[in-house]
PDB file of N, CA and C in Angstrom:
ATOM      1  N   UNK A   1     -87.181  14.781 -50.543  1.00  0.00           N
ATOM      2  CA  UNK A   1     -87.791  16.061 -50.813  1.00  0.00           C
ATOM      3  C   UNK A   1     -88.395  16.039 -52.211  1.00  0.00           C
ATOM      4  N   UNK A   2     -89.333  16.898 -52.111  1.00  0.00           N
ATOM      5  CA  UNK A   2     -90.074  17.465 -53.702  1.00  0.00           C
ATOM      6  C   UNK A   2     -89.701  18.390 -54.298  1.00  0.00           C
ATOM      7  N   UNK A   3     -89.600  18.647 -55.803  1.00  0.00           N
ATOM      8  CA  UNK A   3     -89.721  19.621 -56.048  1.00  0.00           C
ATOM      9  C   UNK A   3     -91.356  19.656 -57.422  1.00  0.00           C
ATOM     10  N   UNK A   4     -91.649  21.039 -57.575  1.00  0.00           N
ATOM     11  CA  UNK A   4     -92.505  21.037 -58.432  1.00  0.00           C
ATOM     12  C   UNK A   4     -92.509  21.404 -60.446  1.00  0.00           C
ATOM     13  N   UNK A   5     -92.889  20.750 -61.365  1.00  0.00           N
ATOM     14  CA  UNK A   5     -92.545  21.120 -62.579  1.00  0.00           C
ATOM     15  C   UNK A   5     -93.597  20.995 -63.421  1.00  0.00           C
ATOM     16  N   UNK A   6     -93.256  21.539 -64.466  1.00  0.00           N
ATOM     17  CA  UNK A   6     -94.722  21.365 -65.450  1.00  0.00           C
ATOM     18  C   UNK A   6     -94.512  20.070 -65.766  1.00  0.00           C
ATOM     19  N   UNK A   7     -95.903  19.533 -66.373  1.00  0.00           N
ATOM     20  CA  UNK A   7     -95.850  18.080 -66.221  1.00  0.00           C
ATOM     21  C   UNK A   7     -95.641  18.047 -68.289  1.00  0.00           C
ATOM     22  N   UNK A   8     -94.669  17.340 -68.213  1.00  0.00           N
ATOM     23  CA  UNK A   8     -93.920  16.769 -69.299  1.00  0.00           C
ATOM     24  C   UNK A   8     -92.822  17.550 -70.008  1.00  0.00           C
ATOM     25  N   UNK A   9     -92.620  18.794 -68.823  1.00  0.00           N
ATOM     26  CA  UNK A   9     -91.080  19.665 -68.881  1.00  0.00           C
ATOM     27  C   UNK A   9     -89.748  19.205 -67.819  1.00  0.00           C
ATOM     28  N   UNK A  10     -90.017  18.063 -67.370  1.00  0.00           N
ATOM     29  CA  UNK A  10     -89.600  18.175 -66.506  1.00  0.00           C
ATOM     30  C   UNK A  10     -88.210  18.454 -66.234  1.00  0.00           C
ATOM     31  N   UNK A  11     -88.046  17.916 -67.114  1.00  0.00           N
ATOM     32  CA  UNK A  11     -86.132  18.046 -67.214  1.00  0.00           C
ATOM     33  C   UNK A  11     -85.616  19.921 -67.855  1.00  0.00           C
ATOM     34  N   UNK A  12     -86.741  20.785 -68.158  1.00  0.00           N
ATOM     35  CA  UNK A  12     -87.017  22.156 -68.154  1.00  0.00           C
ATOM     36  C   UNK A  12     -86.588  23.081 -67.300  1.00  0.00           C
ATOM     37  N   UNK A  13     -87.075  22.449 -66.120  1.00  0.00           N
ATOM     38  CA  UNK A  13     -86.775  23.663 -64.636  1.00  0.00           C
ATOM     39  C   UNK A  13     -87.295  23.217 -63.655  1.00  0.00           C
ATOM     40  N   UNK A  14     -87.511  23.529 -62.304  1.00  0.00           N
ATOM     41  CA  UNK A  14     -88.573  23.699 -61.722  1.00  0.00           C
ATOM     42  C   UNK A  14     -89.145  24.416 -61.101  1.00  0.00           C
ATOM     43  N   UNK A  15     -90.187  24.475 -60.311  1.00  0.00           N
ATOM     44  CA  UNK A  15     -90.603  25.937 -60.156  1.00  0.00           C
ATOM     45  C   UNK A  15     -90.089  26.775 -58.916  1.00  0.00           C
ATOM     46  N   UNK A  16     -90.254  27.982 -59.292  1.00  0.00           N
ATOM     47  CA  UNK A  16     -89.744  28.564 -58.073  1.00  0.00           C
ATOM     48  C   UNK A  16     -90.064  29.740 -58.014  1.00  0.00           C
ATOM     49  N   UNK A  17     -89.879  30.525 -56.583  1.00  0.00           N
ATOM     50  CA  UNK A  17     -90.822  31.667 -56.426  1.00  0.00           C
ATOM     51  C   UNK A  17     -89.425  33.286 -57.102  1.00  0.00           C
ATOM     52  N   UNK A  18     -90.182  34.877 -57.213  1.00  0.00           N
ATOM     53  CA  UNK A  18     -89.210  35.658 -57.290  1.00  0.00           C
ATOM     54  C   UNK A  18     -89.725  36.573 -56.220  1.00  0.00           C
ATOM     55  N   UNK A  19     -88.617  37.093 -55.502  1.00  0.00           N
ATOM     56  CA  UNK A  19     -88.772  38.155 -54.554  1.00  0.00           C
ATOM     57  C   UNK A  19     -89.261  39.381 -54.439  1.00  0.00           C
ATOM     58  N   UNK A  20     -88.700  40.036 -53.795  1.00  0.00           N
ATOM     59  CA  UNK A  20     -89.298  41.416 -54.115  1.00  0.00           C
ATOM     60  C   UNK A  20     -88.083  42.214 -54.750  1.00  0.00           C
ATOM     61  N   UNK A  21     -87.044  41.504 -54.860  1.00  0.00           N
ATOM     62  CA  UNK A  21     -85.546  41.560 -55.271  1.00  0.00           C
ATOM     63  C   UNK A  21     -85.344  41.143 -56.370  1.00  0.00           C
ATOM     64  N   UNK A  22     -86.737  40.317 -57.147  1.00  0.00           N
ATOM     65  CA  UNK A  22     -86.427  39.779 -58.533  1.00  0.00           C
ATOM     66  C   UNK A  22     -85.314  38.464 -57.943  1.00  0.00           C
ATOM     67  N   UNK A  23     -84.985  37.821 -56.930  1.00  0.00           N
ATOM     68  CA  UNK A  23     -84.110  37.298 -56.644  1.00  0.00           C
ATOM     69  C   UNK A  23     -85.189  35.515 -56.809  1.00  0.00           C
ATOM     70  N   UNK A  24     -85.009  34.762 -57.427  1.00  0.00           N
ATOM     71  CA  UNK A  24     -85.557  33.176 -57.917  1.00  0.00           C
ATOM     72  C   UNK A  24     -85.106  32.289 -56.901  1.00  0.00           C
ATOM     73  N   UNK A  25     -86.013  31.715 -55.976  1.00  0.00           N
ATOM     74  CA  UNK A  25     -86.383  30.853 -54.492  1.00  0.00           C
ATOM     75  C   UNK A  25     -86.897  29.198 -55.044  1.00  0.00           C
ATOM     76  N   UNK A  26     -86.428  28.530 -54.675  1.00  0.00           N
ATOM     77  CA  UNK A  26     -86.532  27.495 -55.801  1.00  0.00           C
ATOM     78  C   UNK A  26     -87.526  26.856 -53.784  1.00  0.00           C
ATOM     79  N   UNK A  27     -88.280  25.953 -54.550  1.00  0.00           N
ATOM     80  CA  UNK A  27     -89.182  25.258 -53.272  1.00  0.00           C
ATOM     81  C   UNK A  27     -88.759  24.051 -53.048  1.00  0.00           C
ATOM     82  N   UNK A  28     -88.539  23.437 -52.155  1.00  0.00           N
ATOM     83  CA  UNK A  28     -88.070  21.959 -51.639  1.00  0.00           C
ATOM     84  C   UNK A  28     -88.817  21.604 -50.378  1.00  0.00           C
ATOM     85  N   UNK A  29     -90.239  21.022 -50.951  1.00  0.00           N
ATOM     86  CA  UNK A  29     -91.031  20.354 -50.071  1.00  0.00           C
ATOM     87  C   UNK A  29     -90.603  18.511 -49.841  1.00  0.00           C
ATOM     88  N   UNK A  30     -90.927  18.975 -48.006  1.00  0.00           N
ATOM     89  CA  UNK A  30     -90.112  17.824 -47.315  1.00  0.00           C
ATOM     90  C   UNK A  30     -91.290  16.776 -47.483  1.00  0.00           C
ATOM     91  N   UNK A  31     -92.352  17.004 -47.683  1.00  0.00           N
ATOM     92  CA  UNK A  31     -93.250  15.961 -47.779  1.00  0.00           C
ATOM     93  C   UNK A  31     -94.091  15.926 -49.255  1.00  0.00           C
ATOM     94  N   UNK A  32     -94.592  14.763 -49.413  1.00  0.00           N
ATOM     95  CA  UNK A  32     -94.955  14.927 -51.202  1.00  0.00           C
ATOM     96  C   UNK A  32     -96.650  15.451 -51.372  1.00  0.00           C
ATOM     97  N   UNK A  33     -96.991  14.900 -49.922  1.00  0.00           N
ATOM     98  CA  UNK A  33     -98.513  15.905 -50.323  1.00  0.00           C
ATOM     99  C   UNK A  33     -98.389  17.227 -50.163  1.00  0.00           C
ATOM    100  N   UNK A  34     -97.761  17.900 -49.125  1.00  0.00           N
ATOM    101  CA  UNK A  34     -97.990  19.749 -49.398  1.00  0.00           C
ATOM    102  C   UNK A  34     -97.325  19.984 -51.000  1.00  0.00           C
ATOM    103  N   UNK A  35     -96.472  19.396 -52.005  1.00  0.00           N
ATOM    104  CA  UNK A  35     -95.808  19.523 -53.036  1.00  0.00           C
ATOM    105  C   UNK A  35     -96.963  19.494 -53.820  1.00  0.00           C
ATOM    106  N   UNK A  36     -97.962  18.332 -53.855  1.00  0.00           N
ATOM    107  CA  UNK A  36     -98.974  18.151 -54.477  1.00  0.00           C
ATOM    108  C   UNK A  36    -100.241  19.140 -54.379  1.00  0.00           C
ATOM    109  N   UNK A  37    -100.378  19.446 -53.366  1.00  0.00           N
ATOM    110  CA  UNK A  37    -101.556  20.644 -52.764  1.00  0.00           C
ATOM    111  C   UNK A  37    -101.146  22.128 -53.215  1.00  0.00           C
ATOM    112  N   UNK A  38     -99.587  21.800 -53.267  1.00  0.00           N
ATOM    113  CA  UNK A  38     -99.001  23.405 -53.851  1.00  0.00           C
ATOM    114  C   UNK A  38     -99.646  23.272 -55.269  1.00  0.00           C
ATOM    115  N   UNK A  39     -99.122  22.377 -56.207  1.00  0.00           N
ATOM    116  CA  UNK A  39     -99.243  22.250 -57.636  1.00  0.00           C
ATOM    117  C   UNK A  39    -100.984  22.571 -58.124  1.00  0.00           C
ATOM    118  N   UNK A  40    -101.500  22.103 -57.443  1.00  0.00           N
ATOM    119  CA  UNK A  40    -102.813  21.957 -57.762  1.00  0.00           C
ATOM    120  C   UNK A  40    -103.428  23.214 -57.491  1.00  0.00           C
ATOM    121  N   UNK A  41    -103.010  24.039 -56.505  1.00  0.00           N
ATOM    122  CA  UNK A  41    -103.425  25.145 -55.900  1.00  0.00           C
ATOM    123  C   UNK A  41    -102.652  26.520 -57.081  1.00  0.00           C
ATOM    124  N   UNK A  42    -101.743  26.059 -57.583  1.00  0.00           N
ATOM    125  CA  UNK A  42    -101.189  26.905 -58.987  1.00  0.00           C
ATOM    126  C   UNK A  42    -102.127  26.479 -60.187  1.00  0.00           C
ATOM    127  N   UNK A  43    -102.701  25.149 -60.502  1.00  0.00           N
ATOM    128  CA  UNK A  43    -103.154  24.841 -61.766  1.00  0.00           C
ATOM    129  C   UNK A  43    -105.249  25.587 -61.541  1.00  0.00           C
ATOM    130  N   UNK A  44    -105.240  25.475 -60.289  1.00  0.00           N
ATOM    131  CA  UNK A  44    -106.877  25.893 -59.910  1.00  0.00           C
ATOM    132  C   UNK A  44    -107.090  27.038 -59.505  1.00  0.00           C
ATOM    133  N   UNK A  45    -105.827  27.743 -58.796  1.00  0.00           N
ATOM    134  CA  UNK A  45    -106.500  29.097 -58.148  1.00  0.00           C
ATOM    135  C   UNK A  45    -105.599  30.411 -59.603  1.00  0.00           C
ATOM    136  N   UNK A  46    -104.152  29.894 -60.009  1.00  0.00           N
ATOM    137  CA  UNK A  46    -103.875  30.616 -60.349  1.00  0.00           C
ATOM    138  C   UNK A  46    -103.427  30.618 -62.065  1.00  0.00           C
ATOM    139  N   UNK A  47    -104.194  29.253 -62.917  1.00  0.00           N
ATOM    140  CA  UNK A  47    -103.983  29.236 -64.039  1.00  0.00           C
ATOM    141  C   UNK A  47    -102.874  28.729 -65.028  1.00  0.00           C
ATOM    142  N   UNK A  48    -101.719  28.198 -64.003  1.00  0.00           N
ATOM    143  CA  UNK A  48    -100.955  27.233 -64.254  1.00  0.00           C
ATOM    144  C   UNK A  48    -100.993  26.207 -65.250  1.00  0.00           C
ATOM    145  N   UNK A  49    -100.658  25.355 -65.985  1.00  0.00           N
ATOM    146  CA  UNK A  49    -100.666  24.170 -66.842  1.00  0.00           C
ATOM    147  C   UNK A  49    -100.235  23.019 -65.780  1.00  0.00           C
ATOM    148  N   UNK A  50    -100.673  21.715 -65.962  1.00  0.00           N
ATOM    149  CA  UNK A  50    -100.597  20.896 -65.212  1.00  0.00           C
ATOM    150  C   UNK A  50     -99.401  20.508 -64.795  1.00  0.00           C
ATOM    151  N   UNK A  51     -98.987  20.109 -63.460  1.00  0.00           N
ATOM    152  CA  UNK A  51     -97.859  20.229 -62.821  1.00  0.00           C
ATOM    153  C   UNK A  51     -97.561  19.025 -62.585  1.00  0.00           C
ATOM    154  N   UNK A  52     -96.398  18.802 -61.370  1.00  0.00           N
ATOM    155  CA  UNK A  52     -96.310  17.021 -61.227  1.00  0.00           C
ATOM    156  C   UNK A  52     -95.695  17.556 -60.416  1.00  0.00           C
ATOM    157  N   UNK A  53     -94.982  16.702 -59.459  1.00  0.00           N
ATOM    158  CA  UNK A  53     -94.331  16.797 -58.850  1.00  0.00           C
ATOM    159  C   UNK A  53     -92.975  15.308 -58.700  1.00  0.00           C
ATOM    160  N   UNK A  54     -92.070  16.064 -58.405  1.00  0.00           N
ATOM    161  CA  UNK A  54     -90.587  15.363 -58.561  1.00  0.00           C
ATOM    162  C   UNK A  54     -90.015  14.776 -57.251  1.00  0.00           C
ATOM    163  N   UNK A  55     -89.509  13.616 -57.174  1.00  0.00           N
ATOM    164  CA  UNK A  55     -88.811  13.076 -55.601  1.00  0.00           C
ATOM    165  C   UNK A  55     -87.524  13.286 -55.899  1.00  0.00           C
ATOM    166  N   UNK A  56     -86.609  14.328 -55.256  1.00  0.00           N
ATOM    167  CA  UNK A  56     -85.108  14.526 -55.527  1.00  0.00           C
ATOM    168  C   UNK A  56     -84.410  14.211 -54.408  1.00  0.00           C
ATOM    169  N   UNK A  57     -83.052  14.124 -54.752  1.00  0.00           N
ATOM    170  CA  UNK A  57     -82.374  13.751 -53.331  1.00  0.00           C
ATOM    171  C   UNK A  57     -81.663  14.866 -52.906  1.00  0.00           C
ATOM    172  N   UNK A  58     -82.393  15.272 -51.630  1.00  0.00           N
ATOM    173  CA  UNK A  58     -82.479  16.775 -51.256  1.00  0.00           C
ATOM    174  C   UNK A  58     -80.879  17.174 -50.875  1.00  0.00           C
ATOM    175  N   UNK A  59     -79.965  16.229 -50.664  1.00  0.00           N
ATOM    176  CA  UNK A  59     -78.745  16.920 -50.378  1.00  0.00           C
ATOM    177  C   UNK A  59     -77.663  17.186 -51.576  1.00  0.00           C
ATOM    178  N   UNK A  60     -78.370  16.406 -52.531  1.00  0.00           N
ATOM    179  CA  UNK A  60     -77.238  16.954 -54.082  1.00  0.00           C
ATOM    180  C   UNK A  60     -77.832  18.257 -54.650  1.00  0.00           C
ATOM    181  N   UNK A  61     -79.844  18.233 -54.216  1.00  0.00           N
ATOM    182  CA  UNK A  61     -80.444  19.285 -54.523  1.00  0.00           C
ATOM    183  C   UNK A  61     -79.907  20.902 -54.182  1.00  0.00           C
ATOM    184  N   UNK A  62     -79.345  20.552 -52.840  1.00  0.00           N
ATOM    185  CA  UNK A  62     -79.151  22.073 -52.144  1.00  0.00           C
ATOM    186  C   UNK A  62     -77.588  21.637 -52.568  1.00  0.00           C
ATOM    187  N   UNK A  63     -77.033  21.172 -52.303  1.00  0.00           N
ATOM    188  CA  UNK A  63     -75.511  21.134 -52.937  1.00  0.00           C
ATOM    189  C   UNK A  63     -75.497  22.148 -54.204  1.00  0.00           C
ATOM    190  N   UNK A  64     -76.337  21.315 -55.338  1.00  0.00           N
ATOM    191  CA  UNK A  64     -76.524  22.028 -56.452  1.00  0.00           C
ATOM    192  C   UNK A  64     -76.894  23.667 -56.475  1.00  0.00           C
ATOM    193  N   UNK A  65     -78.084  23.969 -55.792  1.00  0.00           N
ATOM    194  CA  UNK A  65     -78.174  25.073 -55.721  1.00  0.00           C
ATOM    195  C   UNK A  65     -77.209  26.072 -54.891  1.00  0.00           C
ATOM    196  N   UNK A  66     -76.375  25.841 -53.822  1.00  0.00           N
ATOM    197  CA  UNK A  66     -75.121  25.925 -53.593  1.00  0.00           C
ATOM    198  C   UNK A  66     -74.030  26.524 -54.256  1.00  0.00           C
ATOM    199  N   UNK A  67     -73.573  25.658 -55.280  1.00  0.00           N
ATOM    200  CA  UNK A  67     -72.428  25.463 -55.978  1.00  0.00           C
ATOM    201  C   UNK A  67     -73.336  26.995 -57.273  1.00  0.00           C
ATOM    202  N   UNK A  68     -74.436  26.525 -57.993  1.00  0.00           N
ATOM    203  CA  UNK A  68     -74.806  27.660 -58.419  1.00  0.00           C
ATOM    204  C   UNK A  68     -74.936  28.963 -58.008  1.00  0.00           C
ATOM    205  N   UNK A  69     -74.877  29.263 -56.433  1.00  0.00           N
ATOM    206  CA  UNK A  69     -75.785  30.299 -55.731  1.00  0.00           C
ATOM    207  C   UNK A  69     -76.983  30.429 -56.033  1.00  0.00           C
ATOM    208  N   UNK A  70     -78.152  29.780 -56.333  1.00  0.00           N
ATOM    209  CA  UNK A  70     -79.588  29.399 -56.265  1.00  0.00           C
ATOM    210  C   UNK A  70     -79.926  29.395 -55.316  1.00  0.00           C
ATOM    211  N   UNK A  71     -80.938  30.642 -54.860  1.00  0.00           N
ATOM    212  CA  UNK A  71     -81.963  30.691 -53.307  1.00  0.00           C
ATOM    213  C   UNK A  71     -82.359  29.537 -53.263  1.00  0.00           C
ATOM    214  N   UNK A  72     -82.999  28.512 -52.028  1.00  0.00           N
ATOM    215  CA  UNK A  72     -83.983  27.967 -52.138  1.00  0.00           C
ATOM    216  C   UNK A  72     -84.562  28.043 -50.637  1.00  0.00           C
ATOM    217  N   UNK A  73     -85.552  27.568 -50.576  1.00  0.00           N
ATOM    218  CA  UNK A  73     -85.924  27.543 -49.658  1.00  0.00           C
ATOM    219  C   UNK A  73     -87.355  25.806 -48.747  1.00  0.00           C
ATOM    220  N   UNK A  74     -86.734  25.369 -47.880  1.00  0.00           N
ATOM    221  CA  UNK A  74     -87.338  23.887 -47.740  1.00  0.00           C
ATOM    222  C   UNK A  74     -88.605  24.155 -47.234  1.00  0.00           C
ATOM    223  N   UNK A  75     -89.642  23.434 -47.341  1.00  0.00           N
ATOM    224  CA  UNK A  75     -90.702  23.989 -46.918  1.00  0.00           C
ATOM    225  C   UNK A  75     -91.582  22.641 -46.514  1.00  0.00           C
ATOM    226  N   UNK A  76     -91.626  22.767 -44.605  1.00  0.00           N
ATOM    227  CA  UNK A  76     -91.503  21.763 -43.978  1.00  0.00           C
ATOM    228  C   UNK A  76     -93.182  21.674 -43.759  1.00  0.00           C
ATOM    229  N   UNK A  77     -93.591  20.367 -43.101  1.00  0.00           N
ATOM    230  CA  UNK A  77     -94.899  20.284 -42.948  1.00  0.00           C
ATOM    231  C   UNK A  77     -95.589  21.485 -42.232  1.00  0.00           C
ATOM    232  N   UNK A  78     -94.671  22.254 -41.310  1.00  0.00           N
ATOM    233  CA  UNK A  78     -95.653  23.513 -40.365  1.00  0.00           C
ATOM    234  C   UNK A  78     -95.292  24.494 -41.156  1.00  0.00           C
ATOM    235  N   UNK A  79     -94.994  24.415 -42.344  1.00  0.00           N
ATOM    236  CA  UNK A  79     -95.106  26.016 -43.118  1.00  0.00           C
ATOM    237  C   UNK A  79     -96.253  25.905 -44.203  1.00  0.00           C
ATOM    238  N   UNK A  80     -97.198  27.043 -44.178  1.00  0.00           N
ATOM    239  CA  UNK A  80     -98.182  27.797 -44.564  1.00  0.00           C
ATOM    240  C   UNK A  80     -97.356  28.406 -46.435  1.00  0.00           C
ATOM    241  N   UNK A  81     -97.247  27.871 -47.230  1.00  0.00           N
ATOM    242  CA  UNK A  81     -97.162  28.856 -48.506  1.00  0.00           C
ATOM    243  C   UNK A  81     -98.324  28.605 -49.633  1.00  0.00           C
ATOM    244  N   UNK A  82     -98.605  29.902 -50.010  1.00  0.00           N
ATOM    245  CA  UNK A  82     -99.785  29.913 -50.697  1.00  0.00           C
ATOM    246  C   UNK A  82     -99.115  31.092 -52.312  1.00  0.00           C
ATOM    247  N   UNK A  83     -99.403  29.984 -53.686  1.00  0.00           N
ATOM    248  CA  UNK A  83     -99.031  30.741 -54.751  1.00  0.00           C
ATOM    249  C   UNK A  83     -99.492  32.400 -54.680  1.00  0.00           C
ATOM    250  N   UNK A  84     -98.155  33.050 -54.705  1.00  0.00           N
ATOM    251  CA  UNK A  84     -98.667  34.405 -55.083  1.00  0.00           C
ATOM    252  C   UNK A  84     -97.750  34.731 -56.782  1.00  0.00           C
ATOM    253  N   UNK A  85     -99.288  34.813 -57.607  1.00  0.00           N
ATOM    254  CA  UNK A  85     -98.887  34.392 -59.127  1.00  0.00           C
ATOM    255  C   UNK A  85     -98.467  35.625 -59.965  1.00  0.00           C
ATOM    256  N   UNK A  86     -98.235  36.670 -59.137  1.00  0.00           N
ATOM    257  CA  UNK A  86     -97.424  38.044 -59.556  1.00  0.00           C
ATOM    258  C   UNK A  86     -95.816  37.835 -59.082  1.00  0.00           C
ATOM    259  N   UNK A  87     -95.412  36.815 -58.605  1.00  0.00           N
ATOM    260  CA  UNK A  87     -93.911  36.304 -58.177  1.00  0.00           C
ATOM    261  C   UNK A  87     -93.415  35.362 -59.120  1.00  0.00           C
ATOM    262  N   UNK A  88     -94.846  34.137 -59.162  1.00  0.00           N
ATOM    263  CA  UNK A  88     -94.182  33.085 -59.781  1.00  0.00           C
ATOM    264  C   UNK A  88     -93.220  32.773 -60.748  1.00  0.00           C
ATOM    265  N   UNK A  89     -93.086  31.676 -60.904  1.00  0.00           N
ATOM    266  CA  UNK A  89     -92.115  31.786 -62.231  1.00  0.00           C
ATOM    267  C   UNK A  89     -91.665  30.457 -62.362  1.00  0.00           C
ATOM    268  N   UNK A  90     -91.009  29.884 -63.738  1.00  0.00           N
ATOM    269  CA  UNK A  90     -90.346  28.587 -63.486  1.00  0.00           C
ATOM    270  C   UNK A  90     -89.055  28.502 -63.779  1.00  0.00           C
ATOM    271  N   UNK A  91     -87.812  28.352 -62.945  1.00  0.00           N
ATOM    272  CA  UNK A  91     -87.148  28.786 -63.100  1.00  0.00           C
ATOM    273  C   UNK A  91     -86.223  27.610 -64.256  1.00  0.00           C
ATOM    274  N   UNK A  92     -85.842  27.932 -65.084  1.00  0.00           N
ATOM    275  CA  UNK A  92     -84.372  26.988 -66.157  1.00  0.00           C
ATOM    276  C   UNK A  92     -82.844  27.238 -65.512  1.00  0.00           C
ATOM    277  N   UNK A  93     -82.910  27.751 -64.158  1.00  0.00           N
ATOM    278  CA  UNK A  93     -81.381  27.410 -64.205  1.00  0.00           C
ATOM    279  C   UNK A  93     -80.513  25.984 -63.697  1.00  0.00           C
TER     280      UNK A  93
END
């Protein structure tokens, strides 16, 4: 899995969406191009600083977020997400 980060923060956070709950959705793309198409689609449509993207090992990933209680949510090749940059955010936890 992917996740997405500013490029040379990486060890910072990574990114993740907020609800309508204020509640922080962390993204775990299963493939590395929609990760890449996300990033780029934050740095071009919505003003972002340049991004990168990260290869994690998705079961210590959700473990982790787990053990924290950190939303996340995986986001498989047939899902459709498109930055909405009044949510965004990067999250440091």
């Amino acid at each position: 899995m992917y996740i997405i980060t500013v490029r040379g923060m990486e060890k910072d956070g990574a990114y993740s969406v907020s609800d309508e709950d204020g509640d922080k959705i962390l993204y775990l793309f299963e493939e590395e191009d929609d990760a890449t198409r996300f990033a780029l689609q934050l740095e071009e449509d919505c003003g972002f600083p340049t991004m990168t993207t990260l290869e994690i090992d998705d079961a210590l990933m959700i473990k982790t977020c787990e053990m924290h209680d950190h939303r996340y949510a995986v986001i498989t090749p047939n899902d459709i997400v498109i930055p909405k940059t009044h949510y965004d955010t990067i999250s440091k936890d």
